[in-house]
N, C-alpha and C. Protein backbone atom coordinates (compact mmCIF):
# COMPACT_ATOMS: atom_id res chain seq x y z
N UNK A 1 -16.98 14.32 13.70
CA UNK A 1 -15.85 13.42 13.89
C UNK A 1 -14.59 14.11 13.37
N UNK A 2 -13.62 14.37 14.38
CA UNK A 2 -12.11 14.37 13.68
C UNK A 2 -11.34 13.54 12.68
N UNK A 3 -10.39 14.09 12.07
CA UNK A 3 -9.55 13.38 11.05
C UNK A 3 -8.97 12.09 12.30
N UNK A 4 -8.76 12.57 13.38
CA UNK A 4 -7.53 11.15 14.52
C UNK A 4 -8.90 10.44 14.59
N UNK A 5 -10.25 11.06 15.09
CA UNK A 5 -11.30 9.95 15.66
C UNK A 5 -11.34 8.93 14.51
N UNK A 6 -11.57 9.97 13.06
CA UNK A 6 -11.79 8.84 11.94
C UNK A 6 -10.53 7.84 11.82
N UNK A 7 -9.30 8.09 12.16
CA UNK A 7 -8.33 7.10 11.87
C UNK A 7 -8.50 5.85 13.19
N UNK A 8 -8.54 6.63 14.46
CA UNK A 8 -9.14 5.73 15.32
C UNK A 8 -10.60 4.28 15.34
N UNK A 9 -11.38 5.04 14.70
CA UNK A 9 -12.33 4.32 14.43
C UNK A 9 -12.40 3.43 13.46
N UNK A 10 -11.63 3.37 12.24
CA UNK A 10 -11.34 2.74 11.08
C UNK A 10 -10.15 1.67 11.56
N UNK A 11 -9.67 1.93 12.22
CA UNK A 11 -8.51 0.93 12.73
C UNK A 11 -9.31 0.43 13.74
N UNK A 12 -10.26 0.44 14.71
CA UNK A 12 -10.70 -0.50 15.27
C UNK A 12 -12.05 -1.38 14.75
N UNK A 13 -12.13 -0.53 13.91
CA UNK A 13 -13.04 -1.86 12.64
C UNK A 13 -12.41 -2.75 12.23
N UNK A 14 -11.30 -2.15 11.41
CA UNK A 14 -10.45 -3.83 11.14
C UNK A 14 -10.08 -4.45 12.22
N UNK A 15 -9.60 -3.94 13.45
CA UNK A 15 -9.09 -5.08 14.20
C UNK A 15 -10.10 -6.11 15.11
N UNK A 16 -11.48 -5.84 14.69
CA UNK A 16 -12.53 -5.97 15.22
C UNK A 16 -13.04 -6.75 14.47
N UNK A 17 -13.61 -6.33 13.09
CA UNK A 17 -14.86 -6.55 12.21
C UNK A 17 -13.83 -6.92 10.98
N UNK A 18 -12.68 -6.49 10.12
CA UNK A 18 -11.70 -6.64 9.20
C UNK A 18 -11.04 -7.83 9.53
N UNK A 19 -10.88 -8.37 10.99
CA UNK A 19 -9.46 -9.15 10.89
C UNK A 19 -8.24 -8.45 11.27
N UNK A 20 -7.74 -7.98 9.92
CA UNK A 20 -6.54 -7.25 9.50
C UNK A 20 -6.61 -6.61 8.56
N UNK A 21 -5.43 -5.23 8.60
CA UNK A 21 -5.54 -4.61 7.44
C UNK A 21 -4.66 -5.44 6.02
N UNK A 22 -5.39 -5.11 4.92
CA UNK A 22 -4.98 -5.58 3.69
C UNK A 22 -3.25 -4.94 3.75
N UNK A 23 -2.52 -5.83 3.08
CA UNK A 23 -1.19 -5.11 2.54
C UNK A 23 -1.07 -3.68 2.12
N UNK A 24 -0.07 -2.81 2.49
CA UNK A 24 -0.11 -1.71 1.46
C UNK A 24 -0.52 -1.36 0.66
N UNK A 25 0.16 -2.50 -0.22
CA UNK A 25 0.74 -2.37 -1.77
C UNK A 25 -1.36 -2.98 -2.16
N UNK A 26 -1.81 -4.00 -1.71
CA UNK A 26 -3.04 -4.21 -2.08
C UNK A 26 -3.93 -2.89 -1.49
N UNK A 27 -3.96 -1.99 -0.62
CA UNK A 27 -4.97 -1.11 -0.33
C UNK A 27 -4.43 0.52 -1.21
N UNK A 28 -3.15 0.26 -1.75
CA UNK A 28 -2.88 1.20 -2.55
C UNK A 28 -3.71 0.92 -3.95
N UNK A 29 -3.84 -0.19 -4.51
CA UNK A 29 -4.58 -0.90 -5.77
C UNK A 29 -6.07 -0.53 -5.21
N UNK A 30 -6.71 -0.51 -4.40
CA UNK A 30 -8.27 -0.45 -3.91
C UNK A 30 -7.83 1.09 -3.87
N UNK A 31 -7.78 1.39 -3.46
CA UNK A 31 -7.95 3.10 -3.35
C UNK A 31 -7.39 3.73 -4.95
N UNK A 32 -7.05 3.01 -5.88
CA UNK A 32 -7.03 3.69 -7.03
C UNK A 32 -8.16 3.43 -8.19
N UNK A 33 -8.58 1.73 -7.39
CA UNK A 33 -10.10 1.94 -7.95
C UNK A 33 -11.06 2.50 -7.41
N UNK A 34 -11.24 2.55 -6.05
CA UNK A 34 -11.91 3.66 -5.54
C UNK A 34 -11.89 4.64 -6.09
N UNK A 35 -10.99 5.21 -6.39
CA UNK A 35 -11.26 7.13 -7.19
C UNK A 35 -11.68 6.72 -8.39
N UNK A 36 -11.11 5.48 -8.79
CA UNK A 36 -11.80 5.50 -10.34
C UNK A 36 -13.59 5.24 -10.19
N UNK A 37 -13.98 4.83 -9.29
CA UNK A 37 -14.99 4.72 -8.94
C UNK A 37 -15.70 6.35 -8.89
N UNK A 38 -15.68 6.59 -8.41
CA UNK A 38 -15.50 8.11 -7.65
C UNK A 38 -15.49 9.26 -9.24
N UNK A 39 -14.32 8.72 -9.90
CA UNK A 39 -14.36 9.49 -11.38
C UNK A 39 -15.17 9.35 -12.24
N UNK A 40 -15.67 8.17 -12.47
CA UNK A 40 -16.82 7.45 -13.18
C UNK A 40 -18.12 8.22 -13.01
N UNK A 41 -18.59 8.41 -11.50
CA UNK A 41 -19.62 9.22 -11.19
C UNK A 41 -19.20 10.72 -11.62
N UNK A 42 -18.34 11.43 -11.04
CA UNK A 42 -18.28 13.05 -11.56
C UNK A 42 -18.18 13.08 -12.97
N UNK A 43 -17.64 11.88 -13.88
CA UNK A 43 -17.76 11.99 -15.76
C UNK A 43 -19.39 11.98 -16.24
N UNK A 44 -19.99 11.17 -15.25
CA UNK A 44 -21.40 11.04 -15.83
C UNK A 44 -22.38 12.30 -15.11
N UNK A 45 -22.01 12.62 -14.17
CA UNK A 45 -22.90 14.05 -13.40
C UNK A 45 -22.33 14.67 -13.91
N UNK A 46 -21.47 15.48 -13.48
CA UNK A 46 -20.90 16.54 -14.01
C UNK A 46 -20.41 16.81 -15.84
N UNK A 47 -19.61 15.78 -16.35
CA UNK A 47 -19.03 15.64 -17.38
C UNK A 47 -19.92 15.46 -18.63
N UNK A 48 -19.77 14.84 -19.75
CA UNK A 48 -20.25 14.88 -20.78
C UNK A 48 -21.09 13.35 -21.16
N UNK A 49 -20.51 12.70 -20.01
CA UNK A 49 -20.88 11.09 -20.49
C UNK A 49 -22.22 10.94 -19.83
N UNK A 50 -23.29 10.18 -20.47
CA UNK A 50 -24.50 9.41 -19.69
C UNK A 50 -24.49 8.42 -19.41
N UNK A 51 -25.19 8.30 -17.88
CA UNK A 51 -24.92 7.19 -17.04
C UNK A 51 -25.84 5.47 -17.67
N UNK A 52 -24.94 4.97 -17.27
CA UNK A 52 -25.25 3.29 -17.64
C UNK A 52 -26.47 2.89 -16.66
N UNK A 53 -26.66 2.27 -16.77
CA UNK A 53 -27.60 1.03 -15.88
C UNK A 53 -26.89 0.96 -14.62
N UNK A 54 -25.67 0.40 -14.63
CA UNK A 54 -24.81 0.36 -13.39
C UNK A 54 -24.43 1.23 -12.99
N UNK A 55 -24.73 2.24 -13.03
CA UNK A 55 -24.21 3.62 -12.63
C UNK A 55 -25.50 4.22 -11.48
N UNK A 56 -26.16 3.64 -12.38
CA UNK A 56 -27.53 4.81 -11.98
C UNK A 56 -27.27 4.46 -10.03
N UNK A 57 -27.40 3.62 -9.57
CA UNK A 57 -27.67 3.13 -7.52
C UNK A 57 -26.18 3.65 -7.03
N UNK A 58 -25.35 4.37 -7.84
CA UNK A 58 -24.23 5.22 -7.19
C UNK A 58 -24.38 6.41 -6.45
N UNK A 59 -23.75 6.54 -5.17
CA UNK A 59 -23.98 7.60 -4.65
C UNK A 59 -22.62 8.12 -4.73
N UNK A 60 -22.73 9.66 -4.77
CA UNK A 60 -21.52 10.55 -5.00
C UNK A 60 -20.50 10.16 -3.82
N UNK A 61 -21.44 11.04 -2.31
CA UNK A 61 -20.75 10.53 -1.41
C UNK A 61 -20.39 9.34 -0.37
N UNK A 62 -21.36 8.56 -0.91
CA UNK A 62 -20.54 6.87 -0.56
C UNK A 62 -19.47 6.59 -1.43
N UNK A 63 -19.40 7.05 -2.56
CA UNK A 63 -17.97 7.16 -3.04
C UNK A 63 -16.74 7.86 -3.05
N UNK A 64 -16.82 9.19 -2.05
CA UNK A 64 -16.12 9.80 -1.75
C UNK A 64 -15.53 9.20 -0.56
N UNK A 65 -16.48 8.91 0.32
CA UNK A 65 -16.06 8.07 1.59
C UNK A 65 -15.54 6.94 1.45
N UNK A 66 -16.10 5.86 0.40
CA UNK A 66 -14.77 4.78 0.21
C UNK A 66 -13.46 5.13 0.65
N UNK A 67 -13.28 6.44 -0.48
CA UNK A 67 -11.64 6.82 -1.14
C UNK A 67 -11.29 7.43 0.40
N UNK A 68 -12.31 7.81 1.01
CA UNK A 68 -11.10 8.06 2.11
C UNK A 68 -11.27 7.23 3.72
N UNK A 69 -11.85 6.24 3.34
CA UNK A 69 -11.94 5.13 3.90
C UNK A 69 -10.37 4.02 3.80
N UNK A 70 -10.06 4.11 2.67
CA UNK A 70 -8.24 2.89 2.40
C UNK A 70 -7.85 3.92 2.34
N UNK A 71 -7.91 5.65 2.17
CA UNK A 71 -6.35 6.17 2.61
C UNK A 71 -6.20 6.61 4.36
N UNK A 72 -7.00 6.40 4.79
CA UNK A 72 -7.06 6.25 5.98
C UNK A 72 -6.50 5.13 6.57
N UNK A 73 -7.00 3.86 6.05
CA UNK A 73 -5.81 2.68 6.04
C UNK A 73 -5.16 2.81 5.98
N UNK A 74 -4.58 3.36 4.68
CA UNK A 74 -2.90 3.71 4.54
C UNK A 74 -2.10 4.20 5.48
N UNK A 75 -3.21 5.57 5.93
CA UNK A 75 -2.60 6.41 6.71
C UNK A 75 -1.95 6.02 7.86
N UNK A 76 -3.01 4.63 8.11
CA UNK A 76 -2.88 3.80 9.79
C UNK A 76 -1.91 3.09 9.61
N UNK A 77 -1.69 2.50 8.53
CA UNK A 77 -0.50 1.55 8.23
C UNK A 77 0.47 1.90 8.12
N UNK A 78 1.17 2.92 7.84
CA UNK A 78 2.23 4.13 7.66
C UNK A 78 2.30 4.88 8.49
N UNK A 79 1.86 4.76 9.79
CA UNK A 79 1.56 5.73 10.72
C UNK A 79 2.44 7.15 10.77
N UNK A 80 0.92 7.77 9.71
CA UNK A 80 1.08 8.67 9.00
C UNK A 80 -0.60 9.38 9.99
N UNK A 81 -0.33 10.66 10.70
CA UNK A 81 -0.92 11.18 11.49
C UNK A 81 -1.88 12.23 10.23
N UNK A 82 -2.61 11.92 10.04
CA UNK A 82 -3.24 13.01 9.04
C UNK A 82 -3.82 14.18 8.88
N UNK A 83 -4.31 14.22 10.55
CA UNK A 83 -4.28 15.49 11.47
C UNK A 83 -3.13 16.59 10.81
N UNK A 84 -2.14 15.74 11.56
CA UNK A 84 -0.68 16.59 11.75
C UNK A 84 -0.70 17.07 10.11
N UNK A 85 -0.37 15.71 9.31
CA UNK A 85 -0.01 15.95 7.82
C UNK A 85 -0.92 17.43 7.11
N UNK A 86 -2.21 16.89 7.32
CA UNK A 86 -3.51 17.97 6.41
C UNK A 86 -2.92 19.65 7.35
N UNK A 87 -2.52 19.78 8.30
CA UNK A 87 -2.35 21.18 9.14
C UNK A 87 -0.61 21.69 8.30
N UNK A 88 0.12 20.19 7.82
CA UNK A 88 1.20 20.95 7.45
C UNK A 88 1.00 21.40 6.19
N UNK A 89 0.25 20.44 5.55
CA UNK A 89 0.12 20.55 3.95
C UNK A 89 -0.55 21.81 3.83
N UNK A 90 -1.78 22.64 4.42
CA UNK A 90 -2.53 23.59 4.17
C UNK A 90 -1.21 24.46 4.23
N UNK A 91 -0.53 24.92 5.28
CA UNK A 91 0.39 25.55 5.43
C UNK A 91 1.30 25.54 4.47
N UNK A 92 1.90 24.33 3.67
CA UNK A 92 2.63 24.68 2.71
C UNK A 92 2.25 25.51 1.28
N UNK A 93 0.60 24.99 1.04
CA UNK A 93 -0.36 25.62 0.24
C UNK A 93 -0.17 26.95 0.32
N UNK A 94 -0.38 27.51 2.04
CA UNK A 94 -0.40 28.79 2.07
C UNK A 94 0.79 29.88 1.55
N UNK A 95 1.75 29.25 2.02
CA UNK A 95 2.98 29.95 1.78
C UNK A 95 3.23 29.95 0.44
N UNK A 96 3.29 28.92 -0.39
CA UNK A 96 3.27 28.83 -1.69
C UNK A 96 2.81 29.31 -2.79
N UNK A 97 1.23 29.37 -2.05
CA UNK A 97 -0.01 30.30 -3.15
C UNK A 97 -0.31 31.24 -2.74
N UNK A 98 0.25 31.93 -1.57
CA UNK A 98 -0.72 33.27 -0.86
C UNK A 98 -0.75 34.22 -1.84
N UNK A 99 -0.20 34.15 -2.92
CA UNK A 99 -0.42 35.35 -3.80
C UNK A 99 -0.66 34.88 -4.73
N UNK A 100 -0.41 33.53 -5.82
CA UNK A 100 -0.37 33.11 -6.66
C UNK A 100 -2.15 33.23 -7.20
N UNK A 101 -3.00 32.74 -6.49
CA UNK A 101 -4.88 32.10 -6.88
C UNK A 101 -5.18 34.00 -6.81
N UNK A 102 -4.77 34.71 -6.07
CA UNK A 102 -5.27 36.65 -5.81
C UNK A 102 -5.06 36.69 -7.16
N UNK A 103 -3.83 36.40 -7.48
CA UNK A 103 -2.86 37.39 -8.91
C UNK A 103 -3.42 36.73 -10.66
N UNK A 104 -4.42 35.51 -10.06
CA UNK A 104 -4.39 34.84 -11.49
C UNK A 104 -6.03 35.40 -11.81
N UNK A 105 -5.55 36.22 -13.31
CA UNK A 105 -7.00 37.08 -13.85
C UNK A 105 -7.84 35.81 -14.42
N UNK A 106 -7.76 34.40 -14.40
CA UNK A 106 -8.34 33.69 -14.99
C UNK A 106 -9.32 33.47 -13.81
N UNK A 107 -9.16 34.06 -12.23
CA UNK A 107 -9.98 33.47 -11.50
C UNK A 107 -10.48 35.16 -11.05
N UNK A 108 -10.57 35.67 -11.73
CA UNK A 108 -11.27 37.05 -11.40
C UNK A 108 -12.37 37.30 -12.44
C-alpha cells in the first residue's frame, strides 16, 4: 500500500465506518497519546523499565500503526499530501545532512 492509498483508505473508513473525522485540535490530543502509547512499549522493551500487567497484550506494531493511523487524519484534514510532503522532507534531510551523519566519528 502507498502513503496516498493509505490516506485514501483511512478517509473512506471514516466517511463510511467513523461518521466523521474527530476535530483537529481533538485528533492532535489522540495522536499524542498514541506515541505515548507507543513510548511506554519501547521504555519497557527496549529501555530500562519492566513491563506491568497492562503492558504485557501490547503489540509494538499495532502501536506504531495507531500513531500513524490520526496523523494520517490529520494529514486528510489539512489536506496535507504526505506523499508529496515525505519526498520533500527526505530531500531537505538530504541536502542538509549529506555530509553531516559521513563526518560524525561518533557514528564510525
Amino acid at each position: 500500500m502507498t502513503i496516498q492509498e493509505a490516506q485514501a483508505e483511512v478517509d473512506n473508513w471514516i466517511k463510511t465506518i467513523g461518521v466523521r473525522y474527530f476535530s483537529e485540535l481533538t485528533n492532535m490530543a489522540i495522536l499524542t497519546e498514541e506515541v505515548g502509547e507507543l513510548a511506554r512499549i519501547m521504555a519497557r522493551t527496549y529501555g530500562d523499565q519492566s513491563f506491568k500487567k497492562s503492558d504485557l497484550d501490547k503489540n509494538l506494531g499495532d502501536e506504531m500503526a495507531d500513531v500513524l493511523w490520526v496523523l494520517i487524519c490529520l494529514a486528510n484534514q489539512t489536506g496535507v499530501d504526505l506523499t508529496e510532503a515525505f519526498r520533500k522532507n527526505i530531500e531537505k534531510k538530504t541536502n542538509r545532512d549529506k555530509n553531516r551523519h559521513i563526518n560524525n566519528e561518533k557514528l564510525k
